[in-house]
N, C-alpha and C. Protein backbone atom coordinates (compact mmCIF):
# COMPACT_ATOMS: atom_id res chain seq x y z
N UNK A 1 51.52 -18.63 27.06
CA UNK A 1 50.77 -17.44 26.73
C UNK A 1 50.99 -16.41 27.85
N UNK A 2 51.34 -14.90 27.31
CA UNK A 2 51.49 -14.37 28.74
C UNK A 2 50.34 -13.19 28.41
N UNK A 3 50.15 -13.22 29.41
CA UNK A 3 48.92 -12.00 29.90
C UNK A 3 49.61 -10.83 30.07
N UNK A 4 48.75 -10.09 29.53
CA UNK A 4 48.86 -8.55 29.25
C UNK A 4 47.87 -7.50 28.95
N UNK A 5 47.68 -6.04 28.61
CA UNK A 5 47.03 -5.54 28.11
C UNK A 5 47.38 -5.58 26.34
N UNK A 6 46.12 -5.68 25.74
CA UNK A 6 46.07 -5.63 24.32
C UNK A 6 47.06 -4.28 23.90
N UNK A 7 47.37 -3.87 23.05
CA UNK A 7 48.81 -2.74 22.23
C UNK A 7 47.63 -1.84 21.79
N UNK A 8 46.69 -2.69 21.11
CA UNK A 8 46.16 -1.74 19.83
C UNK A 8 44.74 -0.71 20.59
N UNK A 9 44.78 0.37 19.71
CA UNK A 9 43.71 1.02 19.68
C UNK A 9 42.27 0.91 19.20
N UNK A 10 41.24 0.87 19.41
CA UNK A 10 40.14 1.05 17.99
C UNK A 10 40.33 2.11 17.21
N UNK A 11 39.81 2.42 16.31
CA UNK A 11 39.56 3.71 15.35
C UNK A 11 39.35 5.13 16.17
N UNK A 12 40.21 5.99 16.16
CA UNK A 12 39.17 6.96 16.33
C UNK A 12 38.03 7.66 15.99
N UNK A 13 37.13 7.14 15.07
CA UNK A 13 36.14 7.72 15.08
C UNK A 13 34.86 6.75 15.39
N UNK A 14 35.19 5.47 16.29
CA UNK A 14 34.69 5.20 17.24
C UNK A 14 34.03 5.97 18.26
N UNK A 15 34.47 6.82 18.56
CA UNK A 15 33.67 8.29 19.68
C UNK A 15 32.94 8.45 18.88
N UNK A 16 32.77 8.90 17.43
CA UNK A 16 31.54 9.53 16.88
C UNK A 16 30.97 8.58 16.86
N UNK A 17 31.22 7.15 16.78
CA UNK A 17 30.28 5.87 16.71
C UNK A 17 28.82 5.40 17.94
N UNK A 18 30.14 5.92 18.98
CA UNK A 18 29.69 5.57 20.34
C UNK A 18 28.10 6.28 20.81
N UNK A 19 28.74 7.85 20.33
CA UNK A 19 28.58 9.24 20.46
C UNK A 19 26.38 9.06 19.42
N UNK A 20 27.08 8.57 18.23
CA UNK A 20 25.66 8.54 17.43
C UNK A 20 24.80 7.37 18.12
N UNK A 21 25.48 6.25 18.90
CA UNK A 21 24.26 5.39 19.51
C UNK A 21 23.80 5.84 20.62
N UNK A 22 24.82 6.80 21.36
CA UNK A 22 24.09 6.86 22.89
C UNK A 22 23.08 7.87 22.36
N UNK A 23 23.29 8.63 21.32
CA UNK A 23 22.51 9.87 21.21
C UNK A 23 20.75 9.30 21.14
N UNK A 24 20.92 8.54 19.85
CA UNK A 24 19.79 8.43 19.75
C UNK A 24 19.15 7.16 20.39
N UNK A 25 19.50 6.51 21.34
CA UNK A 25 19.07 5.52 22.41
C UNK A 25 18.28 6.75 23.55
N UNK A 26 19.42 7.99 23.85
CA UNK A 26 18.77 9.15 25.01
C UNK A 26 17.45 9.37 23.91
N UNK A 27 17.42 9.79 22.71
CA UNK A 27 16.39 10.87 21.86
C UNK A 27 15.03 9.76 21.68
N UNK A 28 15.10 8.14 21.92
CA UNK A 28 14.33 7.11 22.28
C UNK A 28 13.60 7.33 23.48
N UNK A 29 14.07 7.76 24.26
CA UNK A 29 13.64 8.26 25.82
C UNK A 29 12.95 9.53 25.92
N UNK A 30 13.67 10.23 25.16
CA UNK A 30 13.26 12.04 25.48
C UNK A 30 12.15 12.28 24.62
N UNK A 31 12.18 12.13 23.39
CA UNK A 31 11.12 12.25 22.65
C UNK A 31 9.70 12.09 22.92
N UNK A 32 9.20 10.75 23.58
CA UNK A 32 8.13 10.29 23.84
C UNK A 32 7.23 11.24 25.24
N UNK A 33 8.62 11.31 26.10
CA UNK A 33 8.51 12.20 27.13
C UNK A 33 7.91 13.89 26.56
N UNK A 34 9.02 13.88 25.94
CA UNK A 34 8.66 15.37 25.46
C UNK A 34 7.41 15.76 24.63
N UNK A 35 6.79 14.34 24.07
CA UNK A 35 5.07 14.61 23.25
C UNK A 35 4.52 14.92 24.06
N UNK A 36 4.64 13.61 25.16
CA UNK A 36 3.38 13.76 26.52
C UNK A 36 3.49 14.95 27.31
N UNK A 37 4.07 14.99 27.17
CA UNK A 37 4.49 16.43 28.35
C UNK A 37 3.95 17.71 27.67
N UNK A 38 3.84 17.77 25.98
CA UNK A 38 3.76 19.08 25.52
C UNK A 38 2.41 18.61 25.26
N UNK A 39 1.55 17.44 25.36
CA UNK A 39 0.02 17.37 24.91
C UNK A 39 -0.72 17.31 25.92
N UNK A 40 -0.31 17.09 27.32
CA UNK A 40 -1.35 17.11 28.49
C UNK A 40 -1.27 18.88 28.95
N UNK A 41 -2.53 19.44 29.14
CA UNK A 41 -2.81 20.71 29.74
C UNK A 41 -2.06 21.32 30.40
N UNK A 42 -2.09 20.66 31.83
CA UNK A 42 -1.75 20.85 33.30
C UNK A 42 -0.37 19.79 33.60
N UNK A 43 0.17 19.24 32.91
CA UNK A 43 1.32 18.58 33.50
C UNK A 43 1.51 18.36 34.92
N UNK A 44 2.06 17.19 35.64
CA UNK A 44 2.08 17.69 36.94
C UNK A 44 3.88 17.52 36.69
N UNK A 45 3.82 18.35 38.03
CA UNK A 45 5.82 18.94 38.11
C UNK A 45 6.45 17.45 38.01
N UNK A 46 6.03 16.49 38.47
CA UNK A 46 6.91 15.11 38.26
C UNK A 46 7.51 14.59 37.05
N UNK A 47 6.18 15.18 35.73
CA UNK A 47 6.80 14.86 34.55
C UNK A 47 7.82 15.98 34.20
N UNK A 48 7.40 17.21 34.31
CA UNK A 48 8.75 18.01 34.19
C UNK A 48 10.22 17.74 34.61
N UNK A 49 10.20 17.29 36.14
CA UNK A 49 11.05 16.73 36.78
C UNK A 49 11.89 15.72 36.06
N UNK A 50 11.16 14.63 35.45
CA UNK A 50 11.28 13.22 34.75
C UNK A 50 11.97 13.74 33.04
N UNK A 51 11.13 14.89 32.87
CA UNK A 51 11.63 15.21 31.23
C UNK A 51 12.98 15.93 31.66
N UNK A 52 13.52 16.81 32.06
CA UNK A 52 14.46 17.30 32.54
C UNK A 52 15.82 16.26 33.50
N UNK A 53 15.48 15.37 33.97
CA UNK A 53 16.44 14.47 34.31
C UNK A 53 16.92 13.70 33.45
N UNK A 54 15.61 13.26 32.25
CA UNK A 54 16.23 12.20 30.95
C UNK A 54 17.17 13.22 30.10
N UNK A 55 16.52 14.40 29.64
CA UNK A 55 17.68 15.37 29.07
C UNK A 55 19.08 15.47 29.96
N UNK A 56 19.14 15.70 31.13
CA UNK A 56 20.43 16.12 31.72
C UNK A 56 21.11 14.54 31.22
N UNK A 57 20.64 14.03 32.40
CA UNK A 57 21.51 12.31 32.14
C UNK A 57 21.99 11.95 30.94
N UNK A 58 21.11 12.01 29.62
CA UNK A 58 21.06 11.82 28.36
C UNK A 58 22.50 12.22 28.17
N UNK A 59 22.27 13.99 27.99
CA UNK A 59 23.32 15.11 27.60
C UNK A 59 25.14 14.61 28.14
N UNK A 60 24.89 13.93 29.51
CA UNK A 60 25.72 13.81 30.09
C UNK A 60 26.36 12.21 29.78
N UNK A 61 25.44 11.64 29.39
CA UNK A 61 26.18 9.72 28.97
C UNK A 61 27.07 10.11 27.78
N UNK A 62 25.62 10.88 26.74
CA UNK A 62 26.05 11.01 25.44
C UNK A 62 27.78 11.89 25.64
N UNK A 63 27.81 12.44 26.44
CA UNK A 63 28.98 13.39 25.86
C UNK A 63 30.71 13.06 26.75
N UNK A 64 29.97 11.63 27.96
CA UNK A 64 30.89 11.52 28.69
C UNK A 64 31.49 9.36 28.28
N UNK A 65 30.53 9.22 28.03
CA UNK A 65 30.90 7.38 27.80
C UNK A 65 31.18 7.03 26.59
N UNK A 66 31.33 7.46 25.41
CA UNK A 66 31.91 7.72 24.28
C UNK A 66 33.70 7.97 24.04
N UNK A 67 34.29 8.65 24.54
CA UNK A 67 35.28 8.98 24.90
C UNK A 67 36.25 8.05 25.68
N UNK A 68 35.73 8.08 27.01
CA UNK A 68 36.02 7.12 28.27
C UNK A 68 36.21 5.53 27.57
N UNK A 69 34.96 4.94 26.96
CA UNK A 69 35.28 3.76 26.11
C UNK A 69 36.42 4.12 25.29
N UNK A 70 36.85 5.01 24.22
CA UNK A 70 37.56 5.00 23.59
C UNK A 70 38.94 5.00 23.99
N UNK A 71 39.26 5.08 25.51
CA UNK A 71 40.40 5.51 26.37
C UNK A 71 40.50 3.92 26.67
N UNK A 72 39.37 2.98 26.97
CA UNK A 72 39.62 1.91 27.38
C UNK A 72 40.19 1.09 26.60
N UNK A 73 39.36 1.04 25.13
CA UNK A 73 38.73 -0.45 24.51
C UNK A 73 40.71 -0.29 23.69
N UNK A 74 40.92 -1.85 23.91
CA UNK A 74 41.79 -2.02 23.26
C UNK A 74 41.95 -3.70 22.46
N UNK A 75 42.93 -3.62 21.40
CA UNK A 75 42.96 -5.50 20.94
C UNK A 75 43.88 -5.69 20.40
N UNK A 76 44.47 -7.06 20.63
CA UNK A 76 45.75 -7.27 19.83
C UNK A 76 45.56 -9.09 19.64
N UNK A 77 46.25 -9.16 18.56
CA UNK A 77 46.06 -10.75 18.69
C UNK A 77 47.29 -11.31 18.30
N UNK A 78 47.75 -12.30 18.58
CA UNK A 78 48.93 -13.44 18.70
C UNK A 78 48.59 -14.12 17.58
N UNK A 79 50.29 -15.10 17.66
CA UNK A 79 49.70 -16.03 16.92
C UNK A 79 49.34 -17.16 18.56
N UNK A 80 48.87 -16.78 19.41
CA UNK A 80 48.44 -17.77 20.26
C UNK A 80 47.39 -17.41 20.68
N UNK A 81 46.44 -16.08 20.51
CA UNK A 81 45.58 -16.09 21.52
C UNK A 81 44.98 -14.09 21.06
N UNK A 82 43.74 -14.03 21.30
CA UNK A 82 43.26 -12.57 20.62
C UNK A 82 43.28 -11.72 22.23
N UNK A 83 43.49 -11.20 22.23
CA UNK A 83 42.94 -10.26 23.90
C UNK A 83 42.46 -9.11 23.31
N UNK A 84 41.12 -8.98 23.82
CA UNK A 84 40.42 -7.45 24.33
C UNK A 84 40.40 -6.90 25.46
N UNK A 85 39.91 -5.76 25.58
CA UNK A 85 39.76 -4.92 26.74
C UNK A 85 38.39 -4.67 26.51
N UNK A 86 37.65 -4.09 27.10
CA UNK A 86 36.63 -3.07 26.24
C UNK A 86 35.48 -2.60 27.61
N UNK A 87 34.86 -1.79 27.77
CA UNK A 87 33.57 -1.22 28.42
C UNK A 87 34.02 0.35 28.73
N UNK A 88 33.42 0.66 29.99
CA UNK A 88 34.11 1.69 30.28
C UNK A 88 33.47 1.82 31.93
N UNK A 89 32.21 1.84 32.73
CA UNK A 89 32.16 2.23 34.23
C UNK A 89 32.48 0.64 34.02
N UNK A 90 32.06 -0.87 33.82
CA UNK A 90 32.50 -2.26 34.09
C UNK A 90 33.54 -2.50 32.94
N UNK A 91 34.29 -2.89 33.05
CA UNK A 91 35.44 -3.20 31.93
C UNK A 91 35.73 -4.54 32.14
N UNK A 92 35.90 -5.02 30.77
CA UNK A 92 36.62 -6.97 30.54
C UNK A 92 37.38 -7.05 29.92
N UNK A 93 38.55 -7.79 30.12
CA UNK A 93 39.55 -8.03 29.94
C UNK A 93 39.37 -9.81 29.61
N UNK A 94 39.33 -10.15 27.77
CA UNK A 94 39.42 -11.48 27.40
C UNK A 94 40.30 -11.69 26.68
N UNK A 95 40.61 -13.15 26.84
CA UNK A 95 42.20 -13.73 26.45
C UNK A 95 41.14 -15.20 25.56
N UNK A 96 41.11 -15.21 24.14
CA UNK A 96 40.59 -16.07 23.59
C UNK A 96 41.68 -17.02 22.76
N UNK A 97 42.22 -17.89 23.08
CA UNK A 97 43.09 -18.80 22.88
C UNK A 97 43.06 -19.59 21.10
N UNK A 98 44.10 -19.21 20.37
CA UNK A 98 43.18 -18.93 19.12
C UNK A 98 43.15 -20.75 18.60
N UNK A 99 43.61 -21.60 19.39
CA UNK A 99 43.02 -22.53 19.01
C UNK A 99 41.69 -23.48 19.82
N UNK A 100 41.11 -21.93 20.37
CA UNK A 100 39.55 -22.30 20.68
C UNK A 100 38.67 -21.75 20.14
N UNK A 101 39.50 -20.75 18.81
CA UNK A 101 38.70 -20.32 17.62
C UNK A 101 38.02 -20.91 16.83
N UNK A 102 36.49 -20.72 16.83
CA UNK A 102 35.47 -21.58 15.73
C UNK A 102 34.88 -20.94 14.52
N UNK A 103 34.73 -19.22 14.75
CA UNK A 103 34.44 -18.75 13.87
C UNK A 103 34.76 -17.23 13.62
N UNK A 104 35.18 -16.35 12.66
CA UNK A 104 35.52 -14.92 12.87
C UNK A 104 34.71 -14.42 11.76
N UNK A 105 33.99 -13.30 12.23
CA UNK A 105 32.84 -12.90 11.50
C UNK A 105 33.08 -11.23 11.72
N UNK A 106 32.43 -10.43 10.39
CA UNK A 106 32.72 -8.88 10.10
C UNK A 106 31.32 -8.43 10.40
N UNK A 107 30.88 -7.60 11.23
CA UNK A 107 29.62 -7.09 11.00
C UNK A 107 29.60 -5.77 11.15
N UNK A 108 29.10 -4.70 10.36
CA UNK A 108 28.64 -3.65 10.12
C UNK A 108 27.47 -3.11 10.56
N UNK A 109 26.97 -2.41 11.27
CA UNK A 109 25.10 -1.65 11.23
C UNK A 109 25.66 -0.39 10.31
N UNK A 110 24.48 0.36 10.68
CA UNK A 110 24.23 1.98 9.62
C UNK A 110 24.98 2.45 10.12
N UNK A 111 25.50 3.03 11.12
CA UNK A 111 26.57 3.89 11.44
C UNK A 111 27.72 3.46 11.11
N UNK A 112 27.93 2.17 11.55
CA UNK A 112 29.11 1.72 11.06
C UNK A 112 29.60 1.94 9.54
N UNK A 113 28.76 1.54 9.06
CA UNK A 113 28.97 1.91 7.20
C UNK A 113 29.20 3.29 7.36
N UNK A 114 28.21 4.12 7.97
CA UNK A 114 28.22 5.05 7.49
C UNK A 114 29.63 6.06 7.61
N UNK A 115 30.97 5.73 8.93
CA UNK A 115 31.58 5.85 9.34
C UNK A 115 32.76 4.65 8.64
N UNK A 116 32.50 4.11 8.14
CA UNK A 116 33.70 2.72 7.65
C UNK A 116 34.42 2.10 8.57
N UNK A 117 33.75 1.66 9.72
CA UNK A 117 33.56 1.17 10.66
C UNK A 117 33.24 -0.54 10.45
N UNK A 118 33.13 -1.40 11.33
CA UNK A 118 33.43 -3.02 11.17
C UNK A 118 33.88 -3.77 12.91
N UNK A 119 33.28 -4.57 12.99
CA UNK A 119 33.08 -5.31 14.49
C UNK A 119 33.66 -6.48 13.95
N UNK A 120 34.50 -6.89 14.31
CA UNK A 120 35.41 -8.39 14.37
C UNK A 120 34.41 -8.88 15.54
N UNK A 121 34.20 -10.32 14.86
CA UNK A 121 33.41 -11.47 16.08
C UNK A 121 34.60 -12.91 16.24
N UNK A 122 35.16 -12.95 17.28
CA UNK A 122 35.82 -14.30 17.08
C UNK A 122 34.81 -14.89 18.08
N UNK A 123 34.37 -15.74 17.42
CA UNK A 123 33.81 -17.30 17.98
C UNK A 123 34.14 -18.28 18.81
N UNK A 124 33.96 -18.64 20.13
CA UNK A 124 35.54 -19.43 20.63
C UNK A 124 34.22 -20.58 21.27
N UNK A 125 34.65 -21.69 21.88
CA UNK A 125 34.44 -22.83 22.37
C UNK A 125 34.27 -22.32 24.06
N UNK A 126 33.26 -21.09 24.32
CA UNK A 126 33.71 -20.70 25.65
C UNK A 126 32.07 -20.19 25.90
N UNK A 127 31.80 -20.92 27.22
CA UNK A 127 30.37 -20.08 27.91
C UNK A 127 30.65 -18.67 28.24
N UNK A 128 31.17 -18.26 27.99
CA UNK A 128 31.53 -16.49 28.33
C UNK A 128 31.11 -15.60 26.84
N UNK A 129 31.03 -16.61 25.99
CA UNK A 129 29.99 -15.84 24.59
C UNK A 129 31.39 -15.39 23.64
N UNK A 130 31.19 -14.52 22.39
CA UNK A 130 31.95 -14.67 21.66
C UNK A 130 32.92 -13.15 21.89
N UNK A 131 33.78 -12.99 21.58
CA UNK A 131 34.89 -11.58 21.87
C UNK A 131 34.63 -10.73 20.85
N UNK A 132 34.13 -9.87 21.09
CA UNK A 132 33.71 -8.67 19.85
C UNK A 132 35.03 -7.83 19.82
N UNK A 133 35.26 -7.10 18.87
CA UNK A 133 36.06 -6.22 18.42
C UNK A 133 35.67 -4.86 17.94
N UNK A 134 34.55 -3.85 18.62
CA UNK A 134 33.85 -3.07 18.06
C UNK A 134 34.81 -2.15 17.49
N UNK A 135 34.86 -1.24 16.55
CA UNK A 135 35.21 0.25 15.92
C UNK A 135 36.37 0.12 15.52
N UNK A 136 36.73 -0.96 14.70
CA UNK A 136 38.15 -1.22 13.49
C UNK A 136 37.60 -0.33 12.68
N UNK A 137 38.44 0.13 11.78
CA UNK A 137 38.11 0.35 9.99
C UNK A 137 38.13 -0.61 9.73
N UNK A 138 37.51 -0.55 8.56
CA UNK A 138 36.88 -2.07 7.48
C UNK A 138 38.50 -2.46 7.29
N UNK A 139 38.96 -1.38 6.68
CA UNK A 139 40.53 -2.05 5.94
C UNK A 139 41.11 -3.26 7.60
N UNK A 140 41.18 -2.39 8.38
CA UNK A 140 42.12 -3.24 9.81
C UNK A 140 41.27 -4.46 10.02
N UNK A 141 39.99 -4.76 9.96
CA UNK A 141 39.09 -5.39 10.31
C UNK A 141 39.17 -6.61 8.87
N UNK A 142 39.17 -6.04 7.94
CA UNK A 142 39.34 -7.19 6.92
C UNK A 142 40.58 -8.28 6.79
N UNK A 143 41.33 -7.11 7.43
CA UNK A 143 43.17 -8.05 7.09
C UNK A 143 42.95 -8.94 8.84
N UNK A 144 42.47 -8.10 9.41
CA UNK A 144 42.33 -9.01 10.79
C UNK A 144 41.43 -10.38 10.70
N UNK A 145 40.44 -10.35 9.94
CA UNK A 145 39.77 -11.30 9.82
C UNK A 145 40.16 -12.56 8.89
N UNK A 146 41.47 -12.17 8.07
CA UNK A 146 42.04 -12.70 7.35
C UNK A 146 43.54 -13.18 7.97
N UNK A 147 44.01 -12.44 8.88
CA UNK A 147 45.25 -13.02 9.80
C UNK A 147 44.57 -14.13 10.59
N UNK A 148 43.16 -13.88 11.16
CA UNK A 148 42.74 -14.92 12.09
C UNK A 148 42.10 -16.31 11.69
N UNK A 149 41.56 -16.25 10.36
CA UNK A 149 41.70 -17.72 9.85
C UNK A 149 42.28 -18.33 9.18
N UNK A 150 43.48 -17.42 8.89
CA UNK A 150 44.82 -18.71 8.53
C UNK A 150 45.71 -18.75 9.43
N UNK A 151 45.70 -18.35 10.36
CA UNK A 151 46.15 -18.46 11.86
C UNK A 151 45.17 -19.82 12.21
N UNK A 152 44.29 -19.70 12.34
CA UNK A 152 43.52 -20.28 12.96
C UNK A 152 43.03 -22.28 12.76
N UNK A 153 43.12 -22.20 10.98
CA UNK A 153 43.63 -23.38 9.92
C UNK A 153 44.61 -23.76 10.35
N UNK A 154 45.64 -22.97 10.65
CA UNK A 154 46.76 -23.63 10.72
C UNK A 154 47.33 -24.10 12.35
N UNK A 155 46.43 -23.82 13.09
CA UNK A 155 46.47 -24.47 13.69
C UNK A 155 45.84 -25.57 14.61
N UNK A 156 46.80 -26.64 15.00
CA UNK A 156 46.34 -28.12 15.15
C UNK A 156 45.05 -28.05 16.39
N UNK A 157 44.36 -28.71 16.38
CA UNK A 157 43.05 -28.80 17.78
C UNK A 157 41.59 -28.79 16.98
N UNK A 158 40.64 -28.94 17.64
CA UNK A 158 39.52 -28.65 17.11
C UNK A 158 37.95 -27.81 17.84
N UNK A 159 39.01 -27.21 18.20
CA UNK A 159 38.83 -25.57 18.67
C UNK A 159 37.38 -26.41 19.72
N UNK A 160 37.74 -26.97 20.68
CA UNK A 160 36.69 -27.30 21.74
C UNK A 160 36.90 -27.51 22.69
């Protein structure tokens, strides 16, 4: 098996993916801030301070770690072995050996649908947890999930 960086890209419209969770994870934060802040009288300057730092920071994840992931995250798979890349300020680099493959699974949330979007899960025999594949299209994500278990059948071990 030789080590390398993964070939492939995710989707580009992964950024808008990224882009719609950081948003409303910041608008989770800001919102609550922004009731209290507009229902107490006298505010003291700390909450101003506090509402104005969650907006900047917010403004600034949302519009800068979206992208940056999309520059990182990469995947390719063998017939010996799947490698990802993926994060973006901590980044991982996994090499899942595909006959320590146990299970490959498609999962979707609302954005994802809503975008035709799809997360490859390969399953492996490993305390390091399972190798996600976030922001395929369904189409790349279906044939992938279908290269990886008859890849995976077919080959000899019992993935442990």
């Amino acid at each position: 098996m030789q080590l390398r960086a993964p070939r492939h890209q995710v989707s580009p419209k992964s950024v808008l993916l990224w882009t719609m969770q950081a948003a409303v994870f910041w608008l989770v934060l800001f919102v609550p801030q922004l009731i209290v802040f507009l229902l107490v009288d006298e505010p003291p300057t700390w909450e101003l301070a506090l509402l104005v730092a969650t907006l900047v920071i917010g403004l600034v994840h949302t519009a800068v770690e979206p992208s940056w992931r999309y520059r990182v995250h990469r995947w390719e798979t063998t017939p010996d072995a799947v490698y990802t890349l993926s994060g973006w300020l901590s980044q991982e680099w996994r090499v899942a050996p595909v006959s320590r493959i146990q299970t490959v699974d498609t999962k979707r949330g609302p954005f994802q649908q809503l975008l035709g979007l799809s997360t490859v899960t390969v399953t492996t025999a490993s305390a390091a947890g399972p190798v996600e594949i976030e922001g395929l299209d369904q189409e790349v994500a279906r044939r992938l999930v279908e290269e990886l278990t008859s890849t995976t059948q077919a080959t000899p071990g019992d993935a442990t």
